[in-house]
C-alpha atoms as a PDB file:
ATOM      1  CA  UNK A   1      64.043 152.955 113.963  1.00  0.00           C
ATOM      2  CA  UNK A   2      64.630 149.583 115.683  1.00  0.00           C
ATOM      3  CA  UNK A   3      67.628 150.597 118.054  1.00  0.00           C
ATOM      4  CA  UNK A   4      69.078 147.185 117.627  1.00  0.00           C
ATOM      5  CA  UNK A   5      69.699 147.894 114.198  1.00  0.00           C
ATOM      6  CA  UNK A   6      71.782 150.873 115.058  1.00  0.00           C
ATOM      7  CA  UNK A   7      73.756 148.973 117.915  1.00  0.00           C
ATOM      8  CA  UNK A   8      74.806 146.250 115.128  1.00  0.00           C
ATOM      9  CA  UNK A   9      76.736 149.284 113.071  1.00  0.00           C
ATOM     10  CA  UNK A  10      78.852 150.549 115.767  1.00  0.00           C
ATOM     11  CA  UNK A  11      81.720 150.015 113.406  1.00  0.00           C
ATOM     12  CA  UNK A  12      82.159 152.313 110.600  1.00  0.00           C
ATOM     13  CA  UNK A  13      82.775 149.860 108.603  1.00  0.00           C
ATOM     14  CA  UNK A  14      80.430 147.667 108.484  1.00  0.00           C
ATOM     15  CA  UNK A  15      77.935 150.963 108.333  1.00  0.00           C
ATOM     16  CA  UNK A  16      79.729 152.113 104.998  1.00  0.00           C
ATOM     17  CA  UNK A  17      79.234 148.775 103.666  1.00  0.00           C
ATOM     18  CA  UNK A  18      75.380 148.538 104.505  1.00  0.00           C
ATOM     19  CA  UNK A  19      74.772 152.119 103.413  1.00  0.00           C
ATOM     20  CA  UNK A  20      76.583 151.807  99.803  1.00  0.00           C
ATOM     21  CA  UNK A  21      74.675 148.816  99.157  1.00  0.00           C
ATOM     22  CA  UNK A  22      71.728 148.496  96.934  1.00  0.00           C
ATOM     23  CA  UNK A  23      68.596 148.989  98.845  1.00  0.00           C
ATOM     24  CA  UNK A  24      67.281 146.450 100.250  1.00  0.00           C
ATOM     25  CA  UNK A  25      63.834 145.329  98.199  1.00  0.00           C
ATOM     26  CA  UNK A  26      59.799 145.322 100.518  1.00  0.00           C
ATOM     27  CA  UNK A  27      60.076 142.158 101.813  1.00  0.00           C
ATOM     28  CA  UNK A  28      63.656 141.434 101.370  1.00  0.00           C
ATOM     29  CA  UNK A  29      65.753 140.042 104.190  1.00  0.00           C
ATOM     30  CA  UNK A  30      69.665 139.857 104.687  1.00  0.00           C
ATOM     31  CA  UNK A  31      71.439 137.981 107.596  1.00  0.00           C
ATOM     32  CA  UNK A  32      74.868 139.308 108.364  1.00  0.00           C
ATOM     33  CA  UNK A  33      77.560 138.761 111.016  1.00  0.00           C
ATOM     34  CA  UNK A  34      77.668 141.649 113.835  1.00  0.00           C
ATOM     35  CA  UNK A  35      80.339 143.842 114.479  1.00  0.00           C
ATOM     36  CA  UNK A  36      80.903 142.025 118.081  1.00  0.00           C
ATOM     37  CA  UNK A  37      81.567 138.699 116.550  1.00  0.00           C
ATOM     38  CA  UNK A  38      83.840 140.179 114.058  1.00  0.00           C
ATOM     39  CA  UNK A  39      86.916 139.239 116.516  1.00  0.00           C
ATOM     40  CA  UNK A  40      85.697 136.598 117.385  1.00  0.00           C
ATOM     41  CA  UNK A  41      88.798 134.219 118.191  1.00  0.00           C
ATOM     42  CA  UNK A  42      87.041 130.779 117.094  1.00  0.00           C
ATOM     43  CA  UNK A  43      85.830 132.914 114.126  1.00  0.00           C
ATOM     44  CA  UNK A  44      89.206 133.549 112.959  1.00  0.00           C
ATOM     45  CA  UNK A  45      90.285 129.773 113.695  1.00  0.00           C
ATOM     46  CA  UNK A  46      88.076 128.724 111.523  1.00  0.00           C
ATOM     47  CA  UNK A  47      88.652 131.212 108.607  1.00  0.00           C
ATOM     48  CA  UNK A  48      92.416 130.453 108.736  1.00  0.00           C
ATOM     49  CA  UNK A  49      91.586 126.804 108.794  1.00  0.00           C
ATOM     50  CA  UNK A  50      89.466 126.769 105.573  1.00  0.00           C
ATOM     51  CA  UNK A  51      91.951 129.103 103.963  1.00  0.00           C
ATOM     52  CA  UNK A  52      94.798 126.514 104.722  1.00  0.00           C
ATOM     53  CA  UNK A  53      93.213 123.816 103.761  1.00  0.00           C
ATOM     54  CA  UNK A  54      92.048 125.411 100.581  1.00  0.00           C
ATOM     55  CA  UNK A  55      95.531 126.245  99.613  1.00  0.00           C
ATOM     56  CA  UNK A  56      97.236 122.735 100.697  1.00  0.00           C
ATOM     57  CA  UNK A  57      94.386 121.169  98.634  1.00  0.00           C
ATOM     58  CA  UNK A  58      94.792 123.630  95.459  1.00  0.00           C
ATOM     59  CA  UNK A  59      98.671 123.737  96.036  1.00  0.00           C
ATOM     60  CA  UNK A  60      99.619 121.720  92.936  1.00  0.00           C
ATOM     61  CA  UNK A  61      97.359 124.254  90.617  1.00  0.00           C
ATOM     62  CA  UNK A  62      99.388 127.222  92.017  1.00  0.00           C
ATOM     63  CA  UNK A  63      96.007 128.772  93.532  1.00  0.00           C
ATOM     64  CA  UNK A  64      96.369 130.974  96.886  1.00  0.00           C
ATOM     65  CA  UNK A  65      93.399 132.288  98.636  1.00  0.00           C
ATOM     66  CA  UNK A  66      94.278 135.072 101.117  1.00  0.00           C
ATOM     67  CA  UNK A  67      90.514 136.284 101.737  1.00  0.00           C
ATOM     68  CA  UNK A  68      87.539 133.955 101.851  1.00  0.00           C
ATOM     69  CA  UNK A  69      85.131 136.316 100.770  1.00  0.00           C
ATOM     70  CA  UNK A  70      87.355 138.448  98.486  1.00  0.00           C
ATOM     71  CA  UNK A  71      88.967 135.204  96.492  1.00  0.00           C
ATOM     72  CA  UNK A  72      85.731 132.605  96.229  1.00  0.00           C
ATOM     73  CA  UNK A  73      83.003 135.138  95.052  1.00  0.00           C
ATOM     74  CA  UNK A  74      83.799 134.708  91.352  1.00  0.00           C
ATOM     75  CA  UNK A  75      83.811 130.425  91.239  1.00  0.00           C
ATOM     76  CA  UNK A  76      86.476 129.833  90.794  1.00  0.00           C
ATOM     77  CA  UNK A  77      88.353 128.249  93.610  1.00  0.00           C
ATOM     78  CA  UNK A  78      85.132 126.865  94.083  1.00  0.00           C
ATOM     79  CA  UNK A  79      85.092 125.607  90.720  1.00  0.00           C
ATOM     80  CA  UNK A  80      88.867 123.763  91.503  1.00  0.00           C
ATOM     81  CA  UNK A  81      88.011 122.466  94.913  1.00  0.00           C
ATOM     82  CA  UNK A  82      84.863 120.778  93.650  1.00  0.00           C
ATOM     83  CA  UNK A  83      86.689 119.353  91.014  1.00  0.00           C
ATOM     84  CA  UNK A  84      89.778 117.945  93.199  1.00  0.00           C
ATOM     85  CA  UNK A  85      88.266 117.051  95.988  1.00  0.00           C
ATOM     86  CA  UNK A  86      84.976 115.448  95.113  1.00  0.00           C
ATOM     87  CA  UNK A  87      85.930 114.898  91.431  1.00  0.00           C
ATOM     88  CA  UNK A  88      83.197 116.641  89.732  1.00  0.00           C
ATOM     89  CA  UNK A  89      83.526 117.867  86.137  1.00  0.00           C
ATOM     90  CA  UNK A  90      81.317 121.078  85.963  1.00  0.00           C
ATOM     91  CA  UNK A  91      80.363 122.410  82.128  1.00  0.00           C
ATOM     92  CA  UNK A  92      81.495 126.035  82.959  1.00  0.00           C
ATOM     93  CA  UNK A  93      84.637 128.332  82.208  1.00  0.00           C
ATOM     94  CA  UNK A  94      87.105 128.083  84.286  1.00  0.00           C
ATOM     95  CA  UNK A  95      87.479 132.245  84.535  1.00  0.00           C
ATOM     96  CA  UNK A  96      84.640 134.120  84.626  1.00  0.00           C
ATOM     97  CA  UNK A  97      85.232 138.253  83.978  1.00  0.00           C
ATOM     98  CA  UNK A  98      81.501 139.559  83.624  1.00  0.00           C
ATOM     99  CA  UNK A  99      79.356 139.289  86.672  1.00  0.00           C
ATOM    100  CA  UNK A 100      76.360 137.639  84.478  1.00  0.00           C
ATOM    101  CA  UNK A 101      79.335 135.160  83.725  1.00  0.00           C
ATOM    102  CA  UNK A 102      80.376 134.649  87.214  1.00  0.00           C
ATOM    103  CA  UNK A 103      76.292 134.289  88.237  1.00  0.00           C
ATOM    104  CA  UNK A 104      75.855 131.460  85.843  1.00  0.00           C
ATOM    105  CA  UNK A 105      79.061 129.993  86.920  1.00  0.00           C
ATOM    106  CA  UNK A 106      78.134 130.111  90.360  1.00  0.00           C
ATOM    107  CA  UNK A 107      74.354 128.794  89.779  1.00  0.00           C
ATOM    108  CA  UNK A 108      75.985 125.531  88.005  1.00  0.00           C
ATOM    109  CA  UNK A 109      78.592 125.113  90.659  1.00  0.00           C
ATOM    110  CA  UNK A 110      75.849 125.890  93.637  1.00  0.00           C
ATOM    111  CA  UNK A 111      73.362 123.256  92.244  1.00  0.00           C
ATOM    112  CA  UNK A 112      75.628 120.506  92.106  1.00  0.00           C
ATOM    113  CA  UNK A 113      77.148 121.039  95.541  1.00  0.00           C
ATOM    114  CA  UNK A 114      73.167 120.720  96.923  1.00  0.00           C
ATOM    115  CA  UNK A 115      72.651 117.692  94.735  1.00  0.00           C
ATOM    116  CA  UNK A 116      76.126 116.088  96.238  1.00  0.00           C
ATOM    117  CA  UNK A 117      74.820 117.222  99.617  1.00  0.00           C
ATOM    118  CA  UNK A 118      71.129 116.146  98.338  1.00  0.00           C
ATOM    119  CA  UNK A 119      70.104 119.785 100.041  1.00  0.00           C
ATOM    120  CA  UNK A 120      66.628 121.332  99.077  1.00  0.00           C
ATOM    121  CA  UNK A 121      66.303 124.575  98.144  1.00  0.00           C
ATOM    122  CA  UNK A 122      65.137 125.366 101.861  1.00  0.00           C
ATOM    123  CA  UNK A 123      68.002 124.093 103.408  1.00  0.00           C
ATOM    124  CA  UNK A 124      70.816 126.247 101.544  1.00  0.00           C
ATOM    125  CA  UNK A 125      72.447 128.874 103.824  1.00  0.00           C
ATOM    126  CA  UNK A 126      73.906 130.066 100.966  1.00  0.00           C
ATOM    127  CA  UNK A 127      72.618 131.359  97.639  1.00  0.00           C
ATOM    128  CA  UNK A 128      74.589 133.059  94.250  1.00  0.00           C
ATOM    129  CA  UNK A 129      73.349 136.167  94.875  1.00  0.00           C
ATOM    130  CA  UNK A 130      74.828 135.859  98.509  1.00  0.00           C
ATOM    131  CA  UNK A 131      78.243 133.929  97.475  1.00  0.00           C
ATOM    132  CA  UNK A 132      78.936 136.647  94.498  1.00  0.00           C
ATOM    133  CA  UNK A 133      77.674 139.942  97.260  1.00  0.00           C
ATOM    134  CA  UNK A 134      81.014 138.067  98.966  1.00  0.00           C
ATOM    135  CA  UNK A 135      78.725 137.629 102.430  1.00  0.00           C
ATOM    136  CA  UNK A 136      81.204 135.975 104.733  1.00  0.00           C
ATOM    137  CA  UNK A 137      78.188 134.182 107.007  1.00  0.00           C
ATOM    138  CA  UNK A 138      76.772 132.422 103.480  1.00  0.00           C
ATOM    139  CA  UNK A 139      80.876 131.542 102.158  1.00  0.00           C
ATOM    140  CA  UNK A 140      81.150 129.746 105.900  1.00  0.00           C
ATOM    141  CA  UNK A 141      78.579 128.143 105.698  1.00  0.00           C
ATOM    142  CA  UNK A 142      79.142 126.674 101.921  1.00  0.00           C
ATOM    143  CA  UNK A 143      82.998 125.621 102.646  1.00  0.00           C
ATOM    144  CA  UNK A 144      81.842 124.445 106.018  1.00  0.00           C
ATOM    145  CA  UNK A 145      79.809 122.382 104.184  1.00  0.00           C
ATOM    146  CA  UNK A 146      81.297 121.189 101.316  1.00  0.00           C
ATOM    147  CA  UNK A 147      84.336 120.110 103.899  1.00  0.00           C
ATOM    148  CA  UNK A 148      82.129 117.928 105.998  1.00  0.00           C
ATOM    149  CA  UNK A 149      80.415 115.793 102.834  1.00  0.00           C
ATOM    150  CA  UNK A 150      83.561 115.597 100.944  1.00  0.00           C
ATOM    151  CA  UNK A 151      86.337 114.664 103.853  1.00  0.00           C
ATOM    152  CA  UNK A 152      84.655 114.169 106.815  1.00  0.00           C
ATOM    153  CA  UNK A 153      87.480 113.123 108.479  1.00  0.00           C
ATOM    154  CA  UNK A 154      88.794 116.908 108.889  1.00  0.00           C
ATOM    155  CA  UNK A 155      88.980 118.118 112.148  1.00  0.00           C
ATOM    156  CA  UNK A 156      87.244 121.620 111.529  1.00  0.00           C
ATOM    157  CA  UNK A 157      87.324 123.574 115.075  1.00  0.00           C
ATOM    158  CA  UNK A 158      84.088 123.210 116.595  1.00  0.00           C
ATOM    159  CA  UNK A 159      81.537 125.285 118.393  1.00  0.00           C
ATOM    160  CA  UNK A 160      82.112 127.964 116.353  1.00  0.00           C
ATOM    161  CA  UNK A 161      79.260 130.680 116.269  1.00  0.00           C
ATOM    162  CA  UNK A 162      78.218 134.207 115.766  1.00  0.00           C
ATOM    163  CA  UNK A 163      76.137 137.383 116.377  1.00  0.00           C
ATOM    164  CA  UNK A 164      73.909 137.813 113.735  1.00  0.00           C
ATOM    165  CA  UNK A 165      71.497 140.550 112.864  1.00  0.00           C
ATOM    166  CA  UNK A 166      69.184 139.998 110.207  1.00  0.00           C
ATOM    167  CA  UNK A 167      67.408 143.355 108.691  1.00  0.00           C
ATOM    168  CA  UNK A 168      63.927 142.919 106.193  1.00  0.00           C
ATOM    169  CA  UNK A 169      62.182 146.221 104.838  1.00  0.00           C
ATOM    170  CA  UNK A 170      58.448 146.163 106.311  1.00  0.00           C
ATOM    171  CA  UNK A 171      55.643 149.171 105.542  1.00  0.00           C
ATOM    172  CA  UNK A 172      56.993 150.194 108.432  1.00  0.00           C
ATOM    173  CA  UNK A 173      60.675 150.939 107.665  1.00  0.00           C
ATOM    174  CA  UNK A 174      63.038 148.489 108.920  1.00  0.00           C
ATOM    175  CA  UNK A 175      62.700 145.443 111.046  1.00  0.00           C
ATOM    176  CA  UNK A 176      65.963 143.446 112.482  1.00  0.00           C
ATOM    177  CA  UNK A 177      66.242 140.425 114.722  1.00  0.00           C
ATOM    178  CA  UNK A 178      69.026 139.470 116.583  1.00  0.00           C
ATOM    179  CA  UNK A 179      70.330 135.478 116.824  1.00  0.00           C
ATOM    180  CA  UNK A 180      73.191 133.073 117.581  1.00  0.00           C
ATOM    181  CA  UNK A 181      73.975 131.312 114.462  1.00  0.00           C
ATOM    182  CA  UNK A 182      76.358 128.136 114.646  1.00  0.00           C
ATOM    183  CA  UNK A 183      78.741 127.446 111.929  1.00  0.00           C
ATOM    184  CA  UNK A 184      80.429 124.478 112.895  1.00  0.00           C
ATOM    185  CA  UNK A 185      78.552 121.440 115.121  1.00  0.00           C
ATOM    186  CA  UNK A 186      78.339 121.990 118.954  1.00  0.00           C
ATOM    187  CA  UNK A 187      81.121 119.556 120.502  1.00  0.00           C
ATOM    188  CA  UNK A 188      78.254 118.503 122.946  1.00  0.00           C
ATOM    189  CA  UNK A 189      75.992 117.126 120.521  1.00  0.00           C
ATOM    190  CA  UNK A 190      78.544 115.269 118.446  1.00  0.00           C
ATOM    191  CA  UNK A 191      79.744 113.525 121.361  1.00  0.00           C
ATOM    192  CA  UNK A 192      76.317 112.566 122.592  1.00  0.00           C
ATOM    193  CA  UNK A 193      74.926 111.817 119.217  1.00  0.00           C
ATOM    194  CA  UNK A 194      77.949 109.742 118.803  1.00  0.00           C
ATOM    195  CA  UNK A 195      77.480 107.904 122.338  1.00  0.00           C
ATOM    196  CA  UNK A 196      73.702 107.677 121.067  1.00  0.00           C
ATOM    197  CA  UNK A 197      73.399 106.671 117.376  1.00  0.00           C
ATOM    198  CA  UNK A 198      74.315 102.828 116.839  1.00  0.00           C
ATOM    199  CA  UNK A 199      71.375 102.932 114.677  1.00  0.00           C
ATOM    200  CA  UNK A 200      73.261 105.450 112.337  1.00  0.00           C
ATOM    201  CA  UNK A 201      76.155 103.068 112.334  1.00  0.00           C
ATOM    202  CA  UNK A 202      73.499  99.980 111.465  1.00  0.00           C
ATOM    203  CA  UNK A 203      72.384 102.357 108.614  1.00  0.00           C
ATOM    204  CA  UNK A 204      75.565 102.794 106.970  1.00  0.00           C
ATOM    205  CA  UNK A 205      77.659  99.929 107.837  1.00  0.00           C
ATOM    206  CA  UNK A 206      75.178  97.283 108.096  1.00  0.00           C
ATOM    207  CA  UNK A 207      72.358  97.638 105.972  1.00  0.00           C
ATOM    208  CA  UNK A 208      71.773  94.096 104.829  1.00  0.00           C
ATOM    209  CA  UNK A 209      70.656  93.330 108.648  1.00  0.00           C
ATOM    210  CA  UNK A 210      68.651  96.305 108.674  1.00  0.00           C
ATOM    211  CA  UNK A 211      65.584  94.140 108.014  1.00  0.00           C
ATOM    212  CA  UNK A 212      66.102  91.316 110.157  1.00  0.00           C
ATOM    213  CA  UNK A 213      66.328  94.076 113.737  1.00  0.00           C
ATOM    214  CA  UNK A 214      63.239  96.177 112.316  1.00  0.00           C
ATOM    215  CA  UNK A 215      61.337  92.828 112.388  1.00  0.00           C
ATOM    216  CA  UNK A 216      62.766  91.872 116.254  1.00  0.00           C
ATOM    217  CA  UNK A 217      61.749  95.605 117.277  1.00  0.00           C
ATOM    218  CA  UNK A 218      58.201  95.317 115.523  1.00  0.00           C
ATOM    219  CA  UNK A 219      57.783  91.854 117.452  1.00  0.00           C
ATOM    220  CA  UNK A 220      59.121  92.996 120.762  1.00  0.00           C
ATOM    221  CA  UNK A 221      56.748  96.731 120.566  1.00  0.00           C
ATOM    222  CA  UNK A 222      53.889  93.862 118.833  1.00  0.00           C
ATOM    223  CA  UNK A 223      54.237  92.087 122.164  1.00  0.00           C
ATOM    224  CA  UNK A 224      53.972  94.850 124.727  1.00  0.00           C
ATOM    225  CA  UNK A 225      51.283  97.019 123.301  1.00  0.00           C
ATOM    226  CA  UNK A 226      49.582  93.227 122.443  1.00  0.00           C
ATOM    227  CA  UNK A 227      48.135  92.927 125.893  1.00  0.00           C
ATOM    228  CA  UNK A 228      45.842  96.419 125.948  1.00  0.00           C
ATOM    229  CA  UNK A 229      44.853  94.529 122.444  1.00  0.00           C
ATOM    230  CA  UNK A 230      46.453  96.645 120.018  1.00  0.00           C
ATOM    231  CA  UNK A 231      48.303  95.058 116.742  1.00  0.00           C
ATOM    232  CA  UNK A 232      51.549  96.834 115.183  1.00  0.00           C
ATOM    233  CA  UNK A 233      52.411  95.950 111.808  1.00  0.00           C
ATOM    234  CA  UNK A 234      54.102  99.238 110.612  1.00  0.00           C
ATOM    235  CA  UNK A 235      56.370 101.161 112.766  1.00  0.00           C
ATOM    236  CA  UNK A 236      57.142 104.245 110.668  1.00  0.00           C
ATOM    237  CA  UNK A 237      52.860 104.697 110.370  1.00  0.00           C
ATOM    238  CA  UNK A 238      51.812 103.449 113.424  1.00  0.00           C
ATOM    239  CA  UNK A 239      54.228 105.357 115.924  1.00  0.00           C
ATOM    240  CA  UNK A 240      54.160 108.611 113.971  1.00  0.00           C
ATOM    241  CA  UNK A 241      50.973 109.753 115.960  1.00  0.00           C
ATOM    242  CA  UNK A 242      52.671 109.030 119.165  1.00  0.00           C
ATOM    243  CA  UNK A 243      49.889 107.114 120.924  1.00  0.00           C
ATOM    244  CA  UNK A 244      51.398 103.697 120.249  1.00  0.00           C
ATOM    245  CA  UNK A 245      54.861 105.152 121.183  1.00  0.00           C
ATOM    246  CA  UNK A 246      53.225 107.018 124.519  1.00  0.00           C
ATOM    247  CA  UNK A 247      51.103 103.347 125.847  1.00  0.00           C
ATOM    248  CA  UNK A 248      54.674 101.452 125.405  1.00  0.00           C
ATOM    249  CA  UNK A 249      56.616 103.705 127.670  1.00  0.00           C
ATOM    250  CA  UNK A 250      53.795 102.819 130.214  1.00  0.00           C
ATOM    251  CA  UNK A 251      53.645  99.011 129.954  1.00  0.00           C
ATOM    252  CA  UNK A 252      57.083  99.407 129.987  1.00  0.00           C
ATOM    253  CA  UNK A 253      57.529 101.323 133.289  1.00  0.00           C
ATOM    254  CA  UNK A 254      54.420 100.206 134.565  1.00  0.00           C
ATOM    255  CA  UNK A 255      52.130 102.917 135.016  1.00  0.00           C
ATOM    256  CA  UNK A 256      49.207 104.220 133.533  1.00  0.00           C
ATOM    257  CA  UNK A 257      49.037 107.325 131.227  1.00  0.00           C
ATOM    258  CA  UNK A 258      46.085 109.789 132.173  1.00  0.00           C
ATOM    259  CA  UNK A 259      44.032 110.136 128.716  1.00  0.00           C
ATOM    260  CA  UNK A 260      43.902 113.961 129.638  1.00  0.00           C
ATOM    261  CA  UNK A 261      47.391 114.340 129.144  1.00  0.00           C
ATOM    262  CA  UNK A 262      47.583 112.988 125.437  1.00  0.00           C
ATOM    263  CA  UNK A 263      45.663 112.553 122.356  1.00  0.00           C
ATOM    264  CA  UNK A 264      44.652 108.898 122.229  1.00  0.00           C
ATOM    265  CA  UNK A 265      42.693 109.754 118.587  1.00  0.00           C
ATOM    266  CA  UNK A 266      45.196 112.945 117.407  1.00  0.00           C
ATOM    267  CA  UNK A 267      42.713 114.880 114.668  1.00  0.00           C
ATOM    268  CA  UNK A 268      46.043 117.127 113.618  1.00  0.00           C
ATOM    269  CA  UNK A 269      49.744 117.132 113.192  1.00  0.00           C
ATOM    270  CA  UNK A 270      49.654 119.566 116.272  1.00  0.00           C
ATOM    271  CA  UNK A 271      48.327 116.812 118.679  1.00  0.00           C
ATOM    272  CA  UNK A 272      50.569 114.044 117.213  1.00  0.00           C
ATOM    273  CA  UNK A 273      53.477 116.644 117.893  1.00  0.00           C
ATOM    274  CA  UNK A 274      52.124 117.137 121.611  1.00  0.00           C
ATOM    275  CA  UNK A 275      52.092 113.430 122.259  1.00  0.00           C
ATOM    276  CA  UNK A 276      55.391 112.792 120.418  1.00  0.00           C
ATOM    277  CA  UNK A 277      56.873 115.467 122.622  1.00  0.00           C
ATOM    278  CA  UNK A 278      55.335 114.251 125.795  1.00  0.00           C
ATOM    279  CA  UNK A 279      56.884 110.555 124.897  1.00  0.00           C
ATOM    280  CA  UNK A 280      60.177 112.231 124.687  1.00  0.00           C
ATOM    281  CA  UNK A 281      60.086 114.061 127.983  1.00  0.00           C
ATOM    282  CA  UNK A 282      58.866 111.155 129.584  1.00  0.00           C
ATOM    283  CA  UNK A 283      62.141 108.755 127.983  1.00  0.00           C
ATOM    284  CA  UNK A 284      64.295 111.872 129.180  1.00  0.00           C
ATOM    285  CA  UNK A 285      62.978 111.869 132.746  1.00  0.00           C
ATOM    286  CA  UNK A 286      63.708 108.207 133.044  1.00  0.00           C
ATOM    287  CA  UNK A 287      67.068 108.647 131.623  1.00  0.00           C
ATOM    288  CA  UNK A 288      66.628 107.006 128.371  1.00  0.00           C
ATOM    289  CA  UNK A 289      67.203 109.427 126.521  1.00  0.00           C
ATOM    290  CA  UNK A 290      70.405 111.568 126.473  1.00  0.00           C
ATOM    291  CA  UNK A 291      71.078 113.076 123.068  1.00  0.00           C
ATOM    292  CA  UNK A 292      68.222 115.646 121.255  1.00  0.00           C
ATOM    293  CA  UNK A 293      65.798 113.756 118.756  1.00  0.00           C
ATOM    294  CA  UNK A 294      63.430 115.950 116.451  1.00  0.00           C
ATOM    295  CA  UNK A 295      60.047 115.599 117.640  1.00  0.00           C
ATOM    296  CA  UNK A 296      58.704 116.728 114.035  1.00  0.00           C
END
């Protein structure tokens, strides 16, 4: 057996719990918090922060959450938060005794929250099965969530992260892998993102002049890559491959690219990633570039 997987149970605890759950199905994989992060100061923070803010928001409705995992499993603080704070009238019972009961309720409640957050299936870190199993990693990740789409103004403690192990049943008995798992943004990145992205500010706060500074950039890139006689008339298509994007950055800093280094005809989404890469190490080297971008 994987002796990782035995190091993540030191604590009798959590070992009991694994063991007296169902077992795991051939393929099946479960992500759960480690034992070490379990005291995890900004771990607690954060848990007594949701809980608060839970209860001052459900004060008037005499709810009191004590446990995040033991009181939102069911729905139905989930159920009342939804409803006061983003206004959202859900067609299910407000108390739901059976577990089918609870599953449905949770399903309905669930799918709304990732068509508020306009979430794909892929991008949950939660699930119903893993909400009602009262998994604290998936409930963190929901309210974490569900705080930053519907008041984004609330100052949830940041950098907060954890040990996790996740365990899948192979043919060959169990397989884990260990990771670092963030719950809440790294401080970093929101402050450089926020030193970085006027054009998320243009986006939201300006649209209507949207147009008119997609045409100056298309004339001004136009103009540069115009003297090795290209023509751009589509951004979005025409820089996606990363050659346009890679002969700027050269006219611009005035030296020449060696065609060995990049794809100047990319056949596959794996040599427009290489050259897209390459353009952003090159804008990082020359310090144009200080905030991560998503080369995909």
């Amino acid at each position: 057996m994987d002796p990782d997987f035995l190091n993540a149970f030191t604590q009798p605890s959590t070992l009991d719990r694994f063991l007296t759950e169902e077992v795991i199905a051939k393929g099946e994989k479960r992500k759960l918090i480690k034992p070490t992060s379990s005291n995890n100061p900004r771990l607690e923070e954060l848990k007594l922060f949701l809980i608060e803010w839970i209860n001052r928001t459900l004060k008037e409705e005499h709810i009191v959450v004590k446990s995040l995992e033991e009181d939102l499993y069911d729905g139905l603080v989930l159920h009342h938060l939804l409803e006061n704070i983003g206004s959202l009238k859900l067609d299910v019972d407000k108390i739901a005794l059976t577990e089918k009961k609870q599953r449905q309720k949770l399903s309905v409640i669930l799918e709304a929250v990732a068509k508020c957050l306009q979430l794909e299936e892929s991008q949950l870190k939660w699930s119903v099965e893993s909400i009602l199993a009262k998994d604290l990693l998936s409930t963190l990740h929901l309210l974490v969530a569900i705080a930053k789409h519907f008041e984004p103004t609330l100052a949830l403690p940041p950098n907060v992260q954890v040990e996790t192990i996740t365990i899948e049943t192979t043919s060959g008995g169990l397989k884990t892998s260990n990771a670092v798992e963030y719950i809440t943004e790294n401080k970093e990145n929101i402050e450089a993102q926020s030193k970085g992205d006027a054009f998320d500010e243009l986006f939201s706060c300006a649209p209507d002049k949207l147009d008119a500074v997609k045409k100056a950039l298309l004339q001004f890139v136009d103009h540069h890559v115009g003297k090795l006689g290209l023509n751009v008339k589509d951004m979005e298509s025409q820089l996606s491959d990363g050659v346009i994007l890679l002969l700027l950055i050269g006219q611009l800093e005035g030296y020449f690219l060696n065609l060995r280094n990049f794809f100047l005809t990319p056949a596959s989404t794996m040599e427009m990633l290489h050259n897209v890469n390459l353009a952003l190490e090159l804008l990082a080297e020359g310090g144009l570039l200080n905030f991560p971008l998503n080369s995909e």
